[in-house]
C-alpha atoms as a PDB file:
ATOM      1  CA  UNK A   1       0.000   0.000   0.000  1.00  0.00           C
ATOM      2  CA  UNK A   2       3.010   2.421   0.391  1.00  0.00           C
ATOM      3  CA  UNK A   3       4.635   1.754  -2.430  1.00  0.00           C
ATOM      4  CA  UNK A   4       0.920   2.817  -4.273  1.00  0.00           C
ATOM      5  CA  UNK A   5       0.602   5.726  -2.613  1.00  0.00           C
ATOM      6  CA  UNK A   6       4.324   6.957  -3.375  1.00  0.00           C
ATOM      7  CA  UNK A   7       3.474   6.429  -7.042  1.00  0.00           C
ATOM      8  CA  UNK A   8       0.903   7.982  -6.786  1.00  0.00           C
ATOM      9  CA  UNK A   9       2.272  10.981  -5.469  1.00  0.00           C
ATOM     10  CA  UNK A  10       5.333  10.553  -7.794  1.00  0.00           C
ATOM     11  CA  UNK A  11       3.210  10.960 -11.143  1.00  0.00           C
ATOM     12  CA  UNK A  12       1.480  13.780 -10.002  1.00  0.00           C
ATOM     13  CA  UNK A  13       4.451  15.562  -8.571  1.00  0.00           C
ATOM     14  CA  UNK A  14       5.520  14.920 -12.272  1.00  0.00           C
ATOM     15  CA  UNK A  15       2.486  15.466 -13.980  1.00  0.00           C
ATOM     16  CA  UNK A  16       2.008  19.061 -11.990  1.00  0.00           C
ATOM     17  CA  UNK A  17       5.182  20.392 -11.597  1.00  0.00           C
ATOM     18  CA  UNK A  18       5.559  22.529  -8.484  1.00  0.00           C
ATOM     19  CA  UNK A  19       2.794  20.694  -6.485  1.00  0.00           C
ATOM     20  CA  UNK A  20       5.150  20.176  -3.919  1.00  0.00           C
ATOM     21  CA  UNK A  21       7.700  22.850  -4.373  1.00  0.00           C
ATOM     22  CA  UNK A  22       6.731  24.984  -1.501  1.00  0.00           C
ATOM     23  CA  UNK A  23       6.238  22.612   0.998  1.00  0.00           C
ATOM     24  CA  UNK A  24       8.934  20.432   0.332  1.00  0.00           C
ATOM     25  CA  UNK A  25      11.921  22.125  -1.280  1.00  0.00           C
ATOM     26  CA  UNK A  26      10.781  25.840  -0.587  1.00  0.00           C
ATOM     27  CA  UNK A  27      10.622  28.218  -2.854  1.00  0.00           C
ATOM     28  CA  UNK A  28      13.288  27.075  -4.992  1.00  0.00           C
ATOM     29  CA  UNK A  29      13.319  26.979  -9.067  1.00  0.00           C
ATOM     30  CA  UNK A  30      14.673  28.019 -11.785  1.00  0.00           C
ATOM     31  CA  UNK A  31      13.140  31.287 -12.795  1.00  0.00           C
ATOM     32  CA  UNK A  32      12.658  30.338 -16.802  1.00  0.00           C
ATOM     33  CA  UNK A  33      10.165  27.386 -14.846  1.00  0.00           C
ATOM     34  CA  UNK A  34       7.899  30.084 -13.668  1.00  0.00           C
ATOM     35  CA  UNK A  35       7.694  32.281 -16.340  1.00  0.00           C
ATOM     36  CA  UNK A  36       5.486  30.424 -18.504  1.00  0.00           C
ATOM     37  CA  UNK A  37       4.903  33.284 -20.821  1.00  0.00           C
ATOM     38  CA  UNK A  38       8.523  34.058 -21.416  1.00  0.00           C
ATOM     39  CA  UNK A  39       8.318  37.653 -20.899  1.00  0.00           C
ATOM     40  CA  UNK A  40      11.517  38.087 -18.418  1.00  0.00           C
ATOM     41  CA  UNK A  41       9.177  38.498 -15.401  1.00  0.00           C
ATOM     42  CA  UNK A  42       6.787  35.986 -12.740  1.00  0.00           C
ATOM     43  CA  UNK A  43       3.748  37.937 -11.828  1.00  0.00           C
ATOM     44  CA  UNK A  44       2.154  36.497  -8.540  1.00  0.00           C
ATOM     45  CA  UNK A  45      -0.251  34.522 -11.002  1.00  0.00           C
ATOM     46  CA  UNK A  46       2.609  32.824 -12.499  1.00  0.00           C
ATOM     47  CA  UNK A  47       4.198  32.096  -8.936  1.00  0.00           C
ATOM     48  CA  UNK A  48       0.563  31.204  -7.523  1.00  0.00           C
ATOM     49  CA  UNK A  49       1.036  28.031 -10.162  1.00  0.00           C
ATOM     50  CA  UNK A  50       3.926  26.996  -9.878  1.00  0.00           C
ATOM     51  CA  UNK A  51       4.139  26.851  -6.180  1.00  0.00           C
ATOM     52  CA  UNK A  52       0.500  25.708  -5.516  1.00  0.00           C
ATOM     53  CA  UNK A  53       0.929  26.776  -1.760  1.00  0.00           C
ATOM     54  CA  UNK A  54       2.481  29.968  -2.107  1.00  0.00           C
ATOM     55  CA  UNK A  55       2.194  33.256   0.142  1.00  0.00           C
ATOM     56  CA  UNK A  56       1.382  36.256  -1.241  1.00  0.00           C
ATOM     57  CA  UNK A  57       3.508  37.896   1.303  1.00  0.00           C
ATOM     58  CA  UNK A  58       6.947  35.659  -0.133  1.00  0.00           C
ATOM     59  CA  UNK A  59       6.205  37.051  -3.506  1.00  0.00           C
ATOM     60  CA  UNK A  60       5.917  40.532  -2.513  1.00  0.00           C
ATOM     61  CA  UNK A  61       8.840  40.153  -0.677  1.00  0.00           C
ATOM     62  CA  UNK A  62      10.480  38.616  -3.787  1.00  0.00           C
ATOM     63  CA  UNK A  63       9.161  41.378  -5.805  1.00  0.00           C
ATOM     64  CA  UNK A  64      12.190  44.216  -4.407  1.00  0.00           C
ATOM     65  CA  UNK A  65      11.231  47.088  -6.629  1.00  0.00           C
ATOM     66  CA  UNK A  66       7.325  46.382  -6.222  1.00  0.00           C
ATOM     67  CA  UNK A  67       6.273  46.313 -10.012  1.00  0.00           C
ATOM     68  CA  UNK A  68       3.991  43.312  -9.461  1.00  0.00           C
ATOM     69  CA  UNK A  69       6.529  41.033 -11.300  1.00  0.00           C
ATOM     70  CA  UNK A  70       9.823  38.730  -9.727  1.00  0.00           C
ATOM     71  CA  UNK A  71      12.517  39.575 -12.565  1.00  0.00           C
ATOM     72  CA  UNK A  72      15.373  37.225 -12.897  1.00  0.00           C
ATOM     73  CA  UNK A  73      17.646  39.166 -10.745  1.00  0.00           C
ATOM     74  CA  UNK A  74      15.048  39.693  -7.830  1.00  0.00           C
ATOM     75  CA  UNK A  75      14.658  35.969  -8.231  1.00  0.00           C
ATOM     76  CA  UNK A  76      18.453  34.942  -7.416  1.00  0.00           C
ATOM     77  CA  UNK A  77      18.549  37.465  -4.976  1.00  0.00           C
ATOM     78  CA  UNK A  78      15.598  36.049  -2.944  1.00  0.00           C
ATOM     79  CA  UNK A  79      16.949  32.854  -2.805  1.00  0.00           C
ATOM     80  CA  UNK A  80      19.867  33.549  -1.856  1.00  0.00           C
ATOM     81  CA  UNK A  81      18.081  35.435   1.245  1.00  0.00           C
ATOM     82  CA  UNK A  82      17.097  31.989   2.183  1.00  0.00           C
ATOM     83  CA  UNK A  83      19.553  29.877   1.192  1.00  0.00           C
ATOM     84  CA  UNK A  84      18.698  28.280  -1.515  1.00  0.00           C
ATOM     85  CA  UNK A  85      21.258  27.541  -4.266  1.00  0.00           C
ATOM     86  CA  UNK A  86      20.812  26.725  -7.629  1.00  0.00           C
ATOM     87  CA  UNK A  87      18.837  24.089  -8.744  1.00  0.00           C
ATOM     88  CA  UNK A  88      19.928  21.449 -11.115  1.00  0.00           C
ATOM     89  CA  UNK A  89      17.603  19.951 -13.791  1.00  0.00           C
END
């Protein structure tokens, strides 16, 4: 019955990535993962998806010059706040 359940949970981590980003790993990605629309900035929609339990308050926080989008640079820099180094595909 475990090993079902860990499949279970393996396909959808797979299926939906970022299910279990926040809880698990934190909030730590690669930035081009979040921008789904390739335009060189997350807005909290885009972050709201990826990380399916995100705060509104860690994007905001993210979000250093407060024009409603995480830009690459913001990105690293927030992780790095929190330790989190660079993630390898």
């Amino acid at each position: 019955m475990k090993r079902v359940i860990l499949t279970i949970l393996l396909a959808l981590n797979l299926a939906v990535p970022g299910v279990f980003a926040a809880s698990e790993k934190g909030y730590n990605s690669h930035f081009g993962d979040m921008d789904t629309n390739n335009d060189k900035g997350v807005t909290w929609e885009e972050f709201k998806a990826f990380f399916a339990q995100a705060e509104q308050e860690k994007f905001q926080e993210a979000d250093m010059n407060k024009d409603g989008k995480i830009d690459h640079g913001e990105w690293h820099k927030f992780k790095d706040k929190y330790g989190y180094g660079h993630v390898n595909k």
